[in-house]
Protein backbone atom coordinates (compact mmCIF):
# COMPACT_ATOMS: atom_id res chain seq x y z
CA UNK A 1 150.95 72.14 162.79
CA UNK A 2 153.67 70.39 161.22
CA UNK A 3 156.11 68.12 161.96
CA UNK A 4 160.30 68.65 160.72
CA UNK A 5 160.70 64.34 160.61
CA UNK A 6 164.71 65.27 160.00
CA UNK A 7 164.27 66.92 163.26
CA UNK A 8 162.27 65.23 165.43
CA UNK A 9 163.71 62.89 167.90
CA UNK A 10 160.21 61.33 168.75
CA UNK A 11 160.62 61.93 172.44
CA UNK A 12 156.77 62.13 172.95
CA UNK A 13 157.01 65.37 174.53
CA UNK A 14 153.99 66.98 172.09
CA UNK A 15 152.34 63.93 172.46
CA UNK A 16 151.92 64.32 176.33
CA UNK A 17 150.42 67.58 176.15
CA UNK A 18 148.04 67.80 173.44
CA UNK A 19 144.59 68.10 174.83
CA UNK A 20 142.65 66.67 171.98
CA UNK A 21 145.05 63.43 170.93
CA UNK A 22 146.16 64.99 167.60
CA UNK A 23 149.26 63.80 168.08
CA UNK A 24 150.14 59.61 166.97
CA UNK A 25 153.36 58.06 167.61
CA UNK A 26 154.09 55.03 165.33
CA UNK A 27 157.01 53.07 163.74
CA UNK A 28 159.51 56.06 165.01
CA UNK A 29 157.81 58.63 163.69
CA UNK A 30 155.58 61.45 164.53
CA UNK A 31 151.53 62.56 162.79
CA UNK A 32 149.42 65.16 163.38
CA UNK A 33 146.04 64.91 162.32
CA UNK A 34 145.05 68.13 161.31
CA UNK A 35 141.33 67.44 161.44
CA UNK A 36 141.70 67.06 165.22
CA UNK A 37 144.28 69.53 165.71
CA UNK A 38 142.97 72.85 167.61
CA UNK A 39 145.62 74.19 167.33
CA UNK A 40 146.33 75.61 170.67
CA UNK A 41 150.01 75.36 170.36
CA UNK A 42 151.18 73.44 172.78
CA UNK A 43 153.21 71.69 171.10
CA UNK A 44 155.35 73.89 168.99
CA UNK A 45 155.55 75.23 172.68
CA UNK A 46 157.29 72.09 174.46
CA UNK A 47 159.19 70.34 171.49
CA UNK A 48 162.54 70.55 173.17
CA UNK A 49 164.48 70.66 169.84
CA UNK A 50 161.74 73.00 168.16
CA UNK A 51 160.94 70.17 165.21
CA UNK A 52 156.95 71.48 165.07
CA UNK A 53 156.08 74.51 163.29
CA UNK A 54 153.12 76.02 162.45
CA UNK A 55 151.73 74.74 159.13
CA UNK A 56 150.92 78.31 156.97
């Protein structure tokens, strides 16, 4: 997954539903670690202003 920083808002949204804690939240911004991330999806599914895409 990856993150669009001029997007994202950091509203915690894909931080609240990722099952494995992929997601980190410091100094206003947003990381995914990849080595955790399962990438189940959820979320590029709940990011309100669609700033997560998948990382190809």
């Amino acid at each position: 997954m990856k993150i669009n920083r001029e997007l994202c808002d950091v509203c915690g949204t894909c931080v609240s539903v990722c099952p494995v804690d992929a997601i980190i939240v410091s100094e206003f911004k947003v990381d995914i670690d990849n080595m955790k991330c399962i990438n189940c999806l959820n979320c590029l599914k709940v990011c309100p202003i669609k700033a997560i895409t998948e990382d190809k």
